[in-house]
C-alpha atoms as a PDB file:
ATOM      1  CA  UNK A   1     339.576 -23.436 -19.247  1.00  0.00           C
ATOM      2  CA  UNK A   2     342.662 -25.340 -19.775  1.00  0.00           C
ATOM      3  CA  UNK A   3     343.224 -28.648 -18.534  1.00  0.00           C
ATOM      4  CA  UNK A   4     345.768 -27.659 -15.691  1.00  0.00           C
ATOM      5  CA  UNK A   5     343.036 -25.054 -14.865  1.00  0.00           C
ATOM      6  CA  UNK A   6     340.630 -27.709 -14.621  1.00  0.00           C
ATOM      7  CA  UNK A   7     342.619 -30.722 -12.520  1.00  0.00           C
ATOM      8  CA  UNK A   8     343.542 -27.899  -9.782  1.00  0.00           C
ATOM      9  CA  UNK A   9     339.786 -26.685  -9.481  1.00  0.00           C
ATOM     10  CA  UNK A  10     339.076 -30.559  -9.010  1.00  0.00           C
ATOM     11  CA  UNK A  11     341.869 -31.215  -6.631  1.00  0.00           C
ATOM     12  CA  UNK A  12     340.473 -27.827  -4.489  1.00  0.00           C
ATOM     13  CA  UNK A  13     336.632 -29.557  -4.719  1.00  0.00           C
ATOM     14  CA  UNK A  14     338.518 -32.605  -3.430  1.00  0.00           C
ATOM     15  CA  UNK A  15     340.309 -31.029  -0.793  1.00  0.00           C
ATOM     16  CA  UNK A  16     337.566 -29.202   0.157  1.00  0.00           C
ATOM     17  CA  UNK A  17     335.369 -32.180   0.177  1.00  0.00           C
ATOM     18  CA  UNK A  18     337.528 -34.206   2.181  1.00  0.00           C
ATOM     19  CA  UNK A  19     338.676 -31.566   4.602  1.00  0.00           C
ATOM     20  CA  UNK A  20     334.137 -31.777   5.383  1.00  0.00           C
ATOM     21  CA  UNK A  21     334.796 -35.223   6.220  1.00  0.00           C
ATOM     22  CA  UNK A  22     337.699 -34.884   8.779  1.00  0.00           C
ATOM     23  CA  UNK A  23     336.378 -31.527  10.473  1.00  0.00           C
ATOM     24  CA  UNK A  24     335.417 -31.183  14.060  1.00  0.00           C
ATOM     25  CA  UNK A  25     331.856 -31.236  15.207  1.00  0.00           C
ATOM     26  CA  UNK A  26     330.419 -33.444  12.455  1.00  0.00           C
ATOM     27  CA  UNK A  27     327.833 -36.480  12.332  1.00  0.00           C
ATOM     28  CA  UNK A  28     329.135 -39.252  11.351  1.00  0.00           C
ATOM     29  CA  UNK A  29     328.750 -41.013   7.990  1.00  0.00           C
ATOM     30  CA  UNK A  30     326.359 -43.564   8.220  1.00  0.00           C
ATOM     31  CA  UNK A  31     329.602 -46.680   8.127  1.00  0.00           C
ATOM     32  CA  UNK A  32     330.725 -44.682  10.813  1.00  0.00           C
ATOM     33  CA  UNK A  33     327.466 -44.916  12.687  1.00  0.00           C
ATOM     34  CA  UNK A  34     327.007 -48.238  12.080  1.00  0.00           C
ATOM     35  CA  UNK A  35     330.423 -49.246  13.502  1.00  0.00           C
ATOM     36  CA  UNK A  36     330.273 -47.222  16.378  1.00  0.00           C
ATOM     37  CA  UNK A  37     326.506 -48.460  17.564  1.00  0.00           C
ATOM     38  CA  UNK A  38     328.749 -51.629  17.056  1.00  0.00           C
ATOM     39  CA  UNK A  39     331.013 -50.552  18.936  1.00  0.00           C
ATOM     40  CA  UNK A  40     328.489 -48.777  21.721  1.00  0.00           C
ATOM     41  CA  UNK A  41     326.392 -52.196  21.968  1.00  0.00           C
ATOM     42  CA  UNK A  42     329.983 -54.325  22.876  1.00  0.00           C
ATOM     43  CA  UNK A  43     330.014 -52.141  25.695  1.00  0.00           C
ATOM     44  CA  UNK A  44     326.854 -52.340  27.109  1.00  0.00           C
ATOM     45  CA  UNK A  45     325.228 -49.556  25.339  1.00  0.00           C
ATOM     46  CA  UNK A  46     321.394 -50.098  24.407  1.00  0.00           C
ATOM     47  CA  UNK A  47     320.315 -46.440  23.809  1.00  0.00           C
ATOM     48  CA  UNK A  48     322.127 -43.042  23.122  1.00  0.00           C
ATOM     49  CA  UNK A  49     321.610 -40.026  21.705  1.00  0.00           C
ATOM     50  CA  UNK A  50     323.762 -37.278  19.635  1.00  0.00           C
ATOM     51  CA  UNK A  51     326.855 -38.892  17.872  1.00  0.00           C
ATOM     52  CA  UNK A  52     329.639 -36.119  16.697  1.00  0.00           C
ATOM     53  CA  UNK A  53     333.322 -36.222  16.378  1.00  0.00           C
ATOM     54  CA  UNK A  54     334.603 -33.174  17.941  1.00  0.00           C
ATOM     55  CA  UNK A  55     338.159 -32.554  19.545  1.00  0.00           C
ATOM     56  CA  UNK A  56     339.876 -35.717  17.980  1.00  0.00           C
ATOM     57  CA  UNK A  57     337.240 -38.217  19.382  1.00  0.00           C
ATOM     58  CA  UNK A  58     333.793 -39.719  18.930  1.00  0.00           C
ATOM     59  CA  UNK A  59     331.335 -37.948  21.323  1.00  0.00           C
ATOM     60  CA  UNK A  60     328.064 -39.690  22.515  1.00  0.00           C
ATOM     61  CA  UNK A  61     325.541 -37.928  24.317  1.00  0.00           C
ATOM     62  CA  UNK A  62     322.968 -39.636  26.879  1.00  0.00           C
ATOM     63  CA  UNK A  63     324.340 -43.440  26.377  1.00  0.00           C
ATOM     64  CA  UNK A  64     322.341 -45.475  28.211  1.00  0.00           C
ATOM     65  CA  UNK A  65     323.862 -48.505  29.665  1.00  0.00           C
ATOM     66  CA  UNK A  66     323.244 -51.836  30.914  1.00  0.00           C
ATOM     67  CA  UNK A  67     323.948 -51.026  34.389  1.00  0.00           C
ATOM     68  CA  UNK A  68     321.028 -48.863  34.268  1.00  0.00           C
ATOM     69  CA  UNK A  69     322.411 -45.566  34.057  1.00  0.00           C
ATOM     70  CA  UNK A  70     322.819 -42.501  31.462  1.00  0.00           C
ATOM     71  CA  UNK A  71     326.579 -41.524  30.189  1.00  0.00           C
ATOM     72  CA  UNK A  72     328.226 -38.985  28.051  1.00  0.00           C
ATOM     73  CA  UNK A  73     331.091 -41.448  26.106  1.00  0.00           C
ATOM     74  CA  UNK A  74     334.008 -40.371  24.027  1.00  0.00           C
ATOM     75  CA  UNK A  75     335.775 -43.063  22.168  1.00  0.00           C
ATOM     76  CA  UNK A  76     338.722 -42.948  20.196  1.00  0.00           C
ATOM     77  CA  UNK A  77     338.807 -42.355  16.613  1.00  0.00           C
ATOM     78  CA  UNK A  78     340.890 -45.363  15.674  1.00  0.00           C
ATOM     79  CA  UNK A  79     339.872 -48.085  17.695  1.00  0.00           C
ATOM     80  CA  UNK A  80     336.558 -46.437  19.458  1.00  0.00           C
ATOM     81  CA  UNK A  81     338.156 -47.632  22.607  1.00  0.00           C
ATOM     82  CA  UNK A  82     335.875 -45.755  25.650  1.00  0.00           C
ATOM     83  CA  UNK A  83     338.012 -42.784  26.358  1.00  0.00           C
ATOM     84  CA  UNK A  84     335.633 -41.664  28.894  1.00  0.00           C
ATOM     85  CA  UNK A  85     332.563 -42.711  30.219  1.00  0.00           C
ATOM     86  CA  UNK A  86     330.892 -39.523  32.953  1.00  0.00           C
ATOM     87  CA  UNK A  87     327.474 -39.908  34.323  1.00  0.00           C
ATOM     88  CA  UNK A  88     325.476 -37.942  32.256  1.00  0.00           C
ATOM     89  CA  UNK A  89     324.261 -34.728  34.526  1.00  0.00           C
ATOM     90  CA  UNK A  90     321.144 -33.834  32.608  1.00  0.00           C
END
């Protein structure tokens, strides 16, 4: 395999790899976890359950807040502002 052969099978991996990272419906990493439960606590969160990035946004499932009751959250990827916070109907 020749070396051009070899840096564009590396740069597809790559590509590939970091494609995984960005795609919708995914966990996140665990520095992503960590700064969202951050992020989650800040804002009254004490409990919650499923954490995924789908549609452009962080999704939390089953929050449970200080006020006492259960929400579905979506925060924003850059800042994890709350982008919504909807009374969880389960």
């Amino acid at each position: 395999m020749t070396s051009l052969m070899r840096a564009a099978a590396a740069a597809a991996i790559l590509t590939a790899s970091s494609a995984a990272v960005l795609a919708d419906g995914r966990a996140p990493t665990a520095e992503e976890k960590a700064t969202i439960e951050t992020a989650l606590k800040g804002q009254g969160f004490s409990t919650w359950g499923k954490i995924e990035f789908d549609d452009g946004k962080w999704e939390i499932d089953n929050a449970m807040h200080s006020d006492g009751k259960t929400y579905d959250v979506d925060l924003a990827k850059a800042d994890l502002a709350v982008l919504k916070k909807e009374l969880d109907a389960d």
